[in-house]
PDB file of N, CA and C in Angstrom:
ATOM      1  N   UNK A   1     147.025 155.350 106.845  1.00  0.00           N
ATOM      2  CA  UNK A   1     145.697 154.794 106.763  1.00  0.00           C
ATOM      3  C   UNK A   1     144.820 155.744 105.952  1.00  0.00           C
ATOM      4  N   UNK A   2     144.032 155.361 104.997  1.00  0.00           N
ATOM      5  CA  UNK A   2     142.783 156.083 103.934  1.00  0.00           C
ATOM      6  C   UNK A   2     141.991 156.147 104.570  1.00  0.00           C
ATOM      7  N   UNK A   3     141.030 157.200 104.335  1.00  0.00           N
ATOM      8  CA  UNK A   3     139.156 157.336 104.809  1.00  0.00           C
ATOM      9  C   UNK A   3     139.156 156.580 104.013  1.00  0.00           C
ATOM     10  N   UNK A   4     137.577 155.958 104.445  1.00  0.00           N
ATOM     11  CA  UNK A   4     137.049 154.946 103.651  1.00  0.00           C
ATOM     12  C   UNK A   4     135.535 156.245 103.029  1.00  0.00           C
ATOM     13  N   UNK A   5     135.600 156.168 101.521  1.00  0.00           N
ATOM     14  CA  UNK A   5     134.995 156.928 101.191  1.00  0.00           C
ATOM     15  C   UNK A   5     133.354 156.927 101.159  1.00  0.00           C
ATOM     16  N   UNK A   6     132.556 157.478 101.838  1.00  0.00           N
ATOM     17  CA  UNK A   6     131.006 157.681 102.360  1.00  0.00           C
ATOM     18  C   UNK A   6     130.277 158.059 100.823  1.00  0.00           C
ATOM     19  N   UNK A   7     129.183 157.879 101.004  1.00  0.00           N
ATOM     20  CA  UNK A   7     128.051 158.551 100.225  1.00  0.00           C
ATOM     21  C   UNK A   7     126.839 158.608 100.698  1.00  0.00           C
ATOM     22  N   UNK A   8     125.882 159.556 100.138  1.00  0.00           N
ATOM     23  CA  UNK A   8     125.025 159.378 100.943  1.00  0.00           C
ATOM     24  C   UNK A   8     124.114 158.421 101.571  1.00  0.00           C
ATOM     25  N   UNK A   9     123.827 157.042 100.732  1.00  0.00           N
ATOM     26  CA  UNK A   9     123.374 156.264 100.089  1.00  0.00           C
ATOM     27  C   UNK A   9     123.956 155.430 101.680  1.00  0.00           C
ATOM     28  N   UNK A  10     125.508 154.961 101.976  1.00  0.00           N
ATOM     29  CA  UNK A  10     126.222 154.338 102.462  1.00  0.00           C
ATOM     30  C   UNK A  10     125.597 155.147 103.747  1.00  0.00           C
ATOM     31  N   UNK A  11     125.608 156.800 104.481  1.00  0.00           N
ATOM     32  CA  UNK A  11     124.970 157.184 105.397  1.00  0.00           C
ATOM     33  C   UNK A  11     123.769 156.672 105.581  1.00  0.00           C
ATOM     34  N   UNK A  12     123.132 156.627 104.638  1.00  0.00           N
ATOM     35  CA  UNK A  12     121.871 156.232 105.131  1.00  0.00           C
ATOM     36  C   UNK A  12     121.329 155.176 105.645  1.00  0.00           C
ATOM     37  N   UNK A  13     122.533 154.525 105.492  1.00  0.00           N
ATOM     38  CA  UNK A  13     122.044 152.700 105.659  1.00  0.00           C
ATOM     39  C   UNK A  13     123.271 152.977 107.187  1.00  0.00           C
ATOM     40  N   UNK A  14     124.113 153.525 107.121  1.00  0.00           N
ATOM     41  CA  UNK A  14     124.617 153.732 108.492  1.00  0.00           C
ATOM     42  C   UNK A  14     123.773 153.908 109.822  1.00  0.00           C
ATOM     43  N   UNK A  15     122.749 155.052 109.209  1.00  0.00           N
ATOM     44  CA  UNK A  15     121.970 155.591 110.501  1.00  0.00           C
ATOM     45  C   UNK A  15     121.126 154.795 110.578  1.00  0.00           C
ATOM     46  N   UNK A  16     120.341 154.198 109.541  1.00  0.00           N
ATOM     47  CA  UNK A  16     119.374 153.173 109.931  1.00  0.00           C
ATOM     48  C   UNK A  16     120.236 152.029 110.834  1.00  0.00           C
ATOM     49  N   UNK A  17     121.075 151.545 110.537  1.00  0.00           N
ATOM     50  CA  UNK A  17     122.001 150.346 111.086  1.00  0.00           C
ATOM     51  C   UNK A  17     122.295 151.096 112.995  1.00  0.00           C
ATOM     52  N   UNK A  18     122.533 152.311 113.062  1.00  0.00           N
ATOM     53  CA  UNK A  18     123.030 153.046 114.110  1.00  0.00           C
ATOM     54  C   UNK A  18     121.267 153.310 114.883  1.00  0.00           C
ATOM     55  N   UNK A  19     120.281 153.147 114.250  1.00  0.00           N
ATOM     56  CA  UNK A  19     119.299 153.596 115.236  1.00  0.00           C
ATOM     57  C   UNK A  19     118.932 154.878 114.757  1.00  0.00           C
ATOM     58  N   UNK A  20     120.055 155.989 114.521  1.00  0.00           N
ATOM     59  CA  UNK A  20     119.443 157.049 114.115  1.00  0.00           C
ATOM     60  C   UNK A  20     118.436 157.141 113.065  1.00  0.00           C
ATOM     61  N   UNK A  21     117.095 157.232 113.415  1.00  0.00           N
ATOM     62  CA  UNK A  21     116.069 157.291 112.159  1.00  0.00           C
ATOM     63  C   UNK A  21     115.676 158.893 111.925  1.00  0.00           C
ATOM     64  N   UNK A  22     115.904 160.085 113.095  1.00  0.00           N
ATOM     65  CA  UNK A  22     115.663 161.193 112.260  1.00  0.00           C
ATOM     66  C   UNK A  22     116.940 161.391 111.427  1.00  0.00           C
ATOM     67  N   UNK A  23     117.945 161.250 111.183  1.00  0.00           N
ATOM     68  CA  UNK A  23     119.159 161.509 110.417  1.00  0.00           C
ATOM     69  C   UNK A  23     118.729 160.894 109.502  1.00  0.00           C
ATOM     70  N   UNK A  24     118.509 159.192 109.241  1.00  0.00           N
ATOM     71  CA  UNK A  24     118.016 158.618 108.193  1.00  0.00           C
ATOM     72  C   UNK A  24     117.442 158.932 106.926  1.00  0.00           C
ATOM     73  N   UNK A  25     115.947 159.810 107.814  1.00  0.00           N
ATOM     74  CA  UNK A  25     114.947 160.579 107.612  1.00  0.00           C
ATOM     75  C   UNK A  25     115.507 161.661 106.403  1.00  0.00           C
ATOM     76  N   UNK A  26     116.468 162.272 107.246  1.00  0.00           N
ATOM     77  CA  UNK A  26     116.819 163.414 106.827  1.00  0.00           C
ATOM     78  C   UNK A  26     117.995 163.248 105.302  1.00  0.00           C
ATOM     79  N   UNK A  27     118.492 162.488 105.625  1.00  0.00           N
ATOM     80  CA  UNK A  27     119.284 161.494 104.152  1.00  0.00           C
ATOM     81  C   UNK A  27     118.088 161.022 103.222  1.00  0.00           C
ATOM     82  N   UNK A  28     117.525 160.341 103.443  1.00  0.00           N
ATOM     83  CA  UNK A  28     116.515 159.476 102.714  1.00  0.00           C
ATOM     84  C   UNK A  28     116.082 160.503 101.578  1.00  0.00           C
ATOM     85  N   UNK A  29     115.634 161.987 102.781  1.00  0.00           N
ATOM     86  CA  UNK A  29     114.881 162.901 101.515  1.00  0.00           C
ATOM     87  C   UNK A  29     115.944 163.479 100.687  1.00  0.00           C
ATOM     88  N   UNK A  30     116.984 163.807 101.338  1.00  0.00           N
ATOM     89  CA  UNK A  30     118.265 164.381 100.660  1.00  0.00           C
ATOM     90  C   UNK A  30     118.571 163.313  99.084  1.00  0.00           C
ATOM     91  N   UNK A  31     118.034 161.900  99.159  1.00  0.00           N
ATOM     92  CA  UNK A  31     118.661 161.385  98.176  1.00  0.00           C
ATOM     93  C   UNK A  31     117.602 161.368  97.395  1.00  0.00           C
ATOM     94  N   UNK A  32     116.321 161.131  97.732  1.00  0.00           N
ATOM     95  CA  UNK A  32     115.244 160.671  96.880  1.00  0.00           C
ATOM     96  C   UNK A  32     114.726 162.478  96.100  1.00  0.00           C
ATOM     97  N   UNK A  33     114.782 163.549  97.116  1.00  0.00           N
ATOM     98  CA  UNK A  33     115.034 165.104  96.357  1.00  0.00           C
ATOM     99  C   UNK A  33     115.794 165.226  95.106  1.00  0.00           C
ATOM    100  N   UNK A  34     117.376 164.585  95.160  1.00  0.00           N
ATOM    101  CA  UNK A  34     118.300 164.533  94.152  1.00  0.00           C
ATOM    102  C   UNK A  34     117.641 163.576  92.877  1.00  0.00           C
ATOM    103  N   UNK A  35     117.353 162.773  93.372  1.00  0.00           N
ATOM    104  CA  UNK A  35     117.006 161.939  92.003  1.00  0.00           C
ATOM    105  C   UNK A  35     115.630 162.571  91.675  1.00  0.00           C
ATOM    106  N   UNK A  36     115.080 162.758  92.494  1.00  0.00           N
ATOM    107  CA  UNK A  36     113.888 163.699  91.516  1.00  0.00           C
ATOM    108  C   UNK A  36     114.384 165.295  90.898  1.00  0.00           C
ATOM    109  N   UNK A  37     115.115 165.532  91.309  1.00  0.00           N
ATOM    110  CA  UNK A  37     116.013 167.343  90.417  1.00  0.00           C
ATOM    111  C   UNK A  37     116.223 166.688  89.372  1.00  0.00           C
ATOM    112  N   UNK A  38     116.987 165.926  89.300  1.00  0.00           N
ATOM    113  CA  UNK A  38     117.908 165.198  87.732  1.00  0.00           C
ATOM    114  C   UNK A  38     116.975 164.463  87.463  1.00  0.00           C
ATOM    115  N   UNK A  39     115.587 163.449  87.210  1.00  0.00           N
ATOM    116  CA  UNK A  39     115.275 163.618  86.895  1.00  0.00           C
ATOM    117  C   UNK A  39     113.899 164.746  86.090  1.00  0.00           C
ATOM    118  N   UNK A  40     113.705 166.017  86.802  1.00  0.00           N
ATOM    119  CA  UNK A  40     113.177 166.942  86.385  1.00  0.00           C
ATOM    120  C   UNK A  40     114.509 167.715  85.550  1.00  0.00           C
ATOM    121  N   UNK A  41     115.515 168.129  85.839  1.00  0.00           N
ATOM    122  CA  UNK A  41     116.257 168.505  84.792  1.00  0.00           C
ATOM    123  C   UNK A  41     116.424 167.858  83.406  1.00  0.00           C
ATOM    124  N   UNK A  42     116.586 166.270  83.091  1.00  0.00           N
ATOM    125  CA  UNK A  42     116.297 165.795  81.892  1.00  0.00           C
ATOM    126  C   UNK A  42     115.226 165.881  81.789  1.00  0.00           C
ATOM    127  N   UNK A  43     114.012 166.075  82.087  1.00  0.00           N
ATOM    128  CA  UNK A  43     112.897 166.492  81.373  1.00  0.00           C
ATOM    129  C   UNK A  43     113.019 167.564  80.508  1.00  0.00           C
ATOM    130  N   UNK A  44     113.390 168.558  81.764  1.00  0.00           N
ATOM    131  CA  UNK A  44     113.250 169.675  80.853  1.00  0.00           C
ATOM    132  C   UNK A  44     113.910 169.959  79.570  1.00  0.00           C
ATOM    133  N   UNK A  45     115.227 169.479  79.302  1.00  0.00           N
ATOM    134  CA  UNK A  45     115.881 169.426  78.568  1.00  0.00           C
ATOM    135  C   UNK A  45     114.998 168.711  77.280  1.00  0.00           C
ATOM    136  N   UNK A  46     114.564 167.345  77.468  1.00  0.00           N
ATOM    137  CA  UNK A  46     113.835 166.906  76.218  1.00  0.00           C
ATOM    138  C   UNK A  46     112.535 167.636  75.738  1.00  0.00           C
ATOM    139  N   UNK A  47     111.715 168.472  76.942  1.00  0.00           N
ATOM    140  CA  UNK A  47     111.322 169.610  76.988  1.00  0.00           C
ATOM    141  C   UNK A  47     111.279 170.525  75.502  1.00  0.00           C
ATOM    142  N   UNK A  48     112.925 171.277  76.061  1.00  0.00           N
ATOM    143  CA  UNK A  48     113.359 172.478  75.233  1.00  0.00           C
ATOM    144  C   UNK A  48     113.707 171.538  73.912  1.00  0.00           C
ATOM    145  N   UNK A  49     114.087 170.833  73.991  1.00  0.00           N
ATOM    146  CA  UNK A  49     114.507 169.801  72.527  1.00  0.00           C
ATOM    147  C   UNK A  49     113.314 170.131  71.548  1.00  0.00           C
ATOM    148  N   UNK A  50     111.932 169.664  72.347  1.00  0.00           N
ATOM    149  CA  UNK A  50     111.343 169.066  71.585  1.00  0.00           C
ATOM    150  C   UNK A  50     110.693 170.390  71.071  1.00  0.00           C
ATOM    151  N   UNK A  51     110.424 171.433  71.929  1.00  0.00           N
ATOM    152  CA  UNK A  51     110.002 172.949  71.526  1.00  0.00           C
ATOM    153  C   UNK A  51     111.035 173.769  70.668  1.00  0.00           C
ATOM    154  N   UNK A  52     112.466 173.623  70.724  1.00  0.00           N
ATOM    155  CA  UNK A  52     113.426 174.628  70.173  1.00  0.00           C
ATOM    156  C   UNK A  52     114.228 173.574  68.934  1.00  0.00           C
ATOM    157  N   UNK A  53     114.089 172.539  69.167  1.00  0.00           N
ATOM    158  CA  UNK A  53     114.751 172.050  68.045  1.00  0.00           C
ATOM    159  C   UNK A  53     114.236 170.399  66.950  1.00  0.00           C
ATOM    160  N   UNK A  54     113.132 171.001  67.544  1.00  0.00           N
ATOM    161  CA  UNK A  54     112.245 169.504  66.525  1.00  0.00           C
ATOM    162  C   UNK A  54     112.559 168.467  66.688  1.00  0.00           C
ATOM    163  N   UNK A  55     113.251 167.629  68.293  1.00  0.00           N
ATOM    164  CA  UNK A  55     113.484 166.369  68.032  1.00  0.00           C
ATOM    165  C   UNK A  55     112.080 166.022  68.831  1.00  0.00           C
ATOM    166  N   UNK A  56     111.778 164.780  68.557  1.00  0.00           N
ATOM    167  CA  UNK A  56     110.927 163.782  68.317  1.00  0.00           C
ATOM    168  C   UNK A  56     110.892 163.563  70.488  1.00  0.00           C
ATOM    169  N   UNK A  57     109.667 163.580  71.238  1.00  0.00           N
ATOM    170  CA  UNK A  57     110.190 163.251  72.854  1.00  0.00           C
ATOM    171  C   UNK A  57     110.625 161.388  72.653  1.00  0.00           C
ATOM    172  N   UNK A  58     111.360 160.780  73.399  1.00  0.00           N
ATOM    173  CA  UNK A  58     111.228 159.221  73.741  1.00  0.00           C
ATOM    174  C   UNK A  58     110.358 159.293  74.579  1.00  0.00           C
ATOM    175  N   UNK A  59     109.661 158.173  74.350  1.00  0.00           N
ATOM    176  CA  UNK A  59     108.890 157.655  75.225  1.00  0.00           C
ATOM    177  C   UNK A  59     109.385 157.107  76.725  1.00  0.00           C
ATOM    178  N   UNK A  60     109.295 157.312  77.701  1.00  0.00           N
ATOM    179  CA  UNK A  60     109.840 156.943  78.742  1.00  0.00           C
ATOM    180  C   UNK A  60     109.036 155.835  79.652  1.00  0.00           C
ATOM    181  N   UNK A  61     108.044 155.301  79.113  1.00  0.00           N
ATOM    182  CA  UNK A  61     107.205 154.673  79.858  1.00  0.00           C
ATOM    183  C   UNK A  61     107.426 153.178  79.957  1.00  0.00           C
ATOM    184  N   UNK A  62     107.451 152.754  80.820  1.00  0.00           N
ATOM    185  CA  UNK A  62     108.129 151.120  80.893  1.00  0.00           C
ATOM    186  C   UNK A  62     106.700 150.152  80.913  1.00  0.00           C
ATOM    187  N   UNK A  63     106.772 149.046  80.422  1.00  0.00           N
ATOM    188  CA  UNK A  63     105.834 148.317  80.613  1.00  0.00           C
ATOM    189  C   UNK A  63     105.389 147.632  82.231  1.00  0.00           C
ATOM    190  N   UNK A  64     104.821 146.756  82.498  1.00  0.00           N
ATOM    191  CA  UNK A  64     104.946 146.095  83.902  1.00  0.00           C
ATOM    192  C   UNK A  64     105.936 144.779  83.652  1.00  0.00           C
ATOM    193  N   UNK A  65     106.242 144.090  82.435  1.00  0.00           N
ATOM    194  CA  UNK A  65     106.856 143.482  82.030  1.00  0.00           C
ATOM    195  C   UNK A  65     108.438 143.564  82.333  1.00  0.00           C
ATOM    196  N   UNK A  66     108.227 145.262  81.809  1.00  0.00           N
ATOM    197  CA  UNK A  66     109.909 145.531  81.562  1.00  0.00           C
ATOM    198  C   UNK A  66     110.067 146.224  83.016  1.00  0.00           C
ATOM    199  N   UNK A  67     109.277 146.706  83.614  1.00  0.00           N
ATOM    200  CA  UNK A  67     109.780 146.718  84.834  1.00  0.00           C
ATOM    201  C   UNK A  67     109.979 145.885  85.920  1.00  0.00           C
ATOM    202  N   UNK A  68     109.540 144.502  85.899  1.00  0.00           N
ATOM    203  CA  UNK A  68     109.824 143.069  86.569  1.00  0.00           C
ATOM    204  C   UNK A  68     111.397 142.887  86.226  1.00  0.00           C
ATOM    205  N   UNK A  69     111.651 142.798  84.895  1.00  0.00           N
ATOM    206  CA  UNK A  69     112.584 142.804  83.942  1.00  0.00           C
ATOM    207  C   UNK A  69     113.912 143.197  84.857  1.00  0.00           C
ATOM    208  N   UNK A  70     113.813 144.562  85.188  1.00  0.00           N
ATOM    209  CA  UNK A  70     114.973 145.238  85.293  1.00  0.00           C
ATOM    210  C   UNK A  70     114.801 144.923  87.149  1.00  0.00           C
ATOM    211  N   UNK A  71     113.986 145.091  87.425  1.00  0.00           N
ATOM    212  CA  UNK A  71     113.811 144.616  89.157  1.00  0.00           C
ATOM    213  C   UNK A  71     114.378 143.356  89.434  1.00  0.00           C
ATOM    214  N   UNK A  72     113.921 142.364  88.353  1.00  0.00           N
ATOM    215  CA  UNK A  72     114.608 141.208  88.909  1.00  0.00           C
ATOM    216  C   UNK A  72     116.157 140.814  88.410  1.00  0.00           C
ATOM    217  N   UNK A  73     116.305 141.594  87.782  1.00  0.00           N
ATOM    218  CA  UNK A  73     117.998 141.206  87.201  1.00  0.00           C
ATOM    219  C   UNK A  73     118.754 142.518  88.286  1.00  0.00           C
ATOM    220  N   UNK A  74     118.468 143.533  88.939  1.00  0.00           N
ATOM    221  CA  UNK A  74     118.698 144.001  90.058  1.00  0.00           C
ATOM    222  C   UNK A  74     118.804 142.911  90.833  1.00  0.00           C
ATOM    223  N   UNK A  75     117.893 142.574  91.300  1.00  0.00           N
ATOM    224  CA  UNK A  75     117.895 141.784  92.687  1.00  0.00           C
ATOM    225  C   UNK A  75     118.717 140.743  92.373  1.00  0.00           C
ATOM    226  N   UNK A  76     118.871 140.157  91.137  1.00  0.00           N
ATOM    227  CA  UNK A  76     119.780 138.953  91.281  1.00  0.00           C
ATOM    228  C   UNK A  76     121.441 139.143  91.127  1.00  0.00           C
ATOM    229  N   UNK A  77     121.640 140.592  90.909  1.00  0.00           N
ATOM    230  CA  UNK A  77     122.757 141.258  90.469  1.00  0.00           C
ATOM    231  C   UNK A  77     123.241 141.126  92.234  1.00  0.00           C
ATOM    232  N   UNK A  78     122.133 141.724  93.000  1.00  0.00           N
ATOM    233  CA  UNK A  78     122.632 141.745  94.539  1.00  0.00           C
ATOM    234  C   UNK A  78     123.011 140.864  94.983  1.00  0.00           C
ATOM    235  N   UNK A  79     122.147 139.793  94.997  1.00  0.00           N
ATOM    236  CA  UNK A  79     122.443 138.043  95.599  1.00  0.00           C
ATOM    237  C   UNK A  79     123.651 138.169  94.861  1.00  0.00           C
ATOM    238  N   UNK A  80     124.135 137.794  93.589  1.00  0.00           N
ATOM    239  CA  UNK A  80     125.667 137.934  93.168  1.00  0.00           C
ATOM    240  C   UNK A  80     126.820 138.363  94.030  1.00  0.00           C
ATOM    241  N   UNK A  81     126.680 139.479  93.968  1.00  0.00           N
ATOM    242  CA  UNK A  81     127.671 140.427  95.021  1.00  0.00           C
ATOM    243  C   UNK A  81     127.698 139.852  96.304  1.00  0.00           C
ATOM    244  N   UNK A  82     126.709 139.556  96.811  1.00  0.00           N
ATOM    245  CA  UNK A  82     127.196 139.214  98.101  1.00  0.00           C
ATOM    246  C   UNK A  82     127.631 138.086  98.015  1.00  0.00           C
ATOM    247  N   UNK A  83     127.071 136.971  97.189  1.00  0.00           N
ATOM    248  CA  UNK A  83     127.729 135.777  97.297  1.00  0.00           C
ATOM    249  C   UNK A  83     129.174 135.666  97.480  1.00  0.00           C
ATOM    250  N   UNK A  84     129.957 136.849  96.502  1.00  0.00           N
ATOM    251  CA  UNK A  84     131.061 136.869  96.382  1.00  0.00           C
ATOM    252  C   UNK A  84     131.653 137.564  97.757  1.00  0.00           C
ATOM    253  N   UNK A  85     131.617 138.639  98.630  1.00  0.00           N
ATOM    254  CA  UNK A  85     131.900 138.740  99.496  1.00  0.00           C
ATOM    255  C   UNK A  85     131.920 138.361 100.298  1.00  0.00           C
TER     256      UNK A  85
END
């Protein structure tokens, strides 16, 4: 028999599902910390780019448009998946 392989993401929706909400708690920041490091590490990087080697920054700013955009083709990506399961 295999472990069935965890992430944090999958914990977190465990403990919420289990009741545990300080563990939750304690995941929740663990994941939402990570995605804010990486994204502060690609900053910095376009950062040093743009100071040490003359490239041009991208613009990173989304419209309200394009962020409906990508929210709702998410959400319909989900309904998908489950349909199928």
């Amino acid at each position: 028999m295999s472990e069935v392989e965890t992430t944090p993401t999958l914990d977190f929706v465990n403990a919420l599902q289990g009741g545990d909400y300080n563990s939750a708690q304690e995941l929740f920041n663990g994941i939402l910390g990570g995605k804010m490091q990486d994204t502060l590490d690609a900053e910095k990087v376009a950062v040093a780019d743009t100071i040490f080697n003359g490239v041009e920054p991208v613009d990173m700013e989304m419209s309200d448009e394009e962020v409906d955009d990508v929210l709702g083709s998410e959400v319909s990506e989900e309904e998908d998946s489950s349909e199928i399961a």
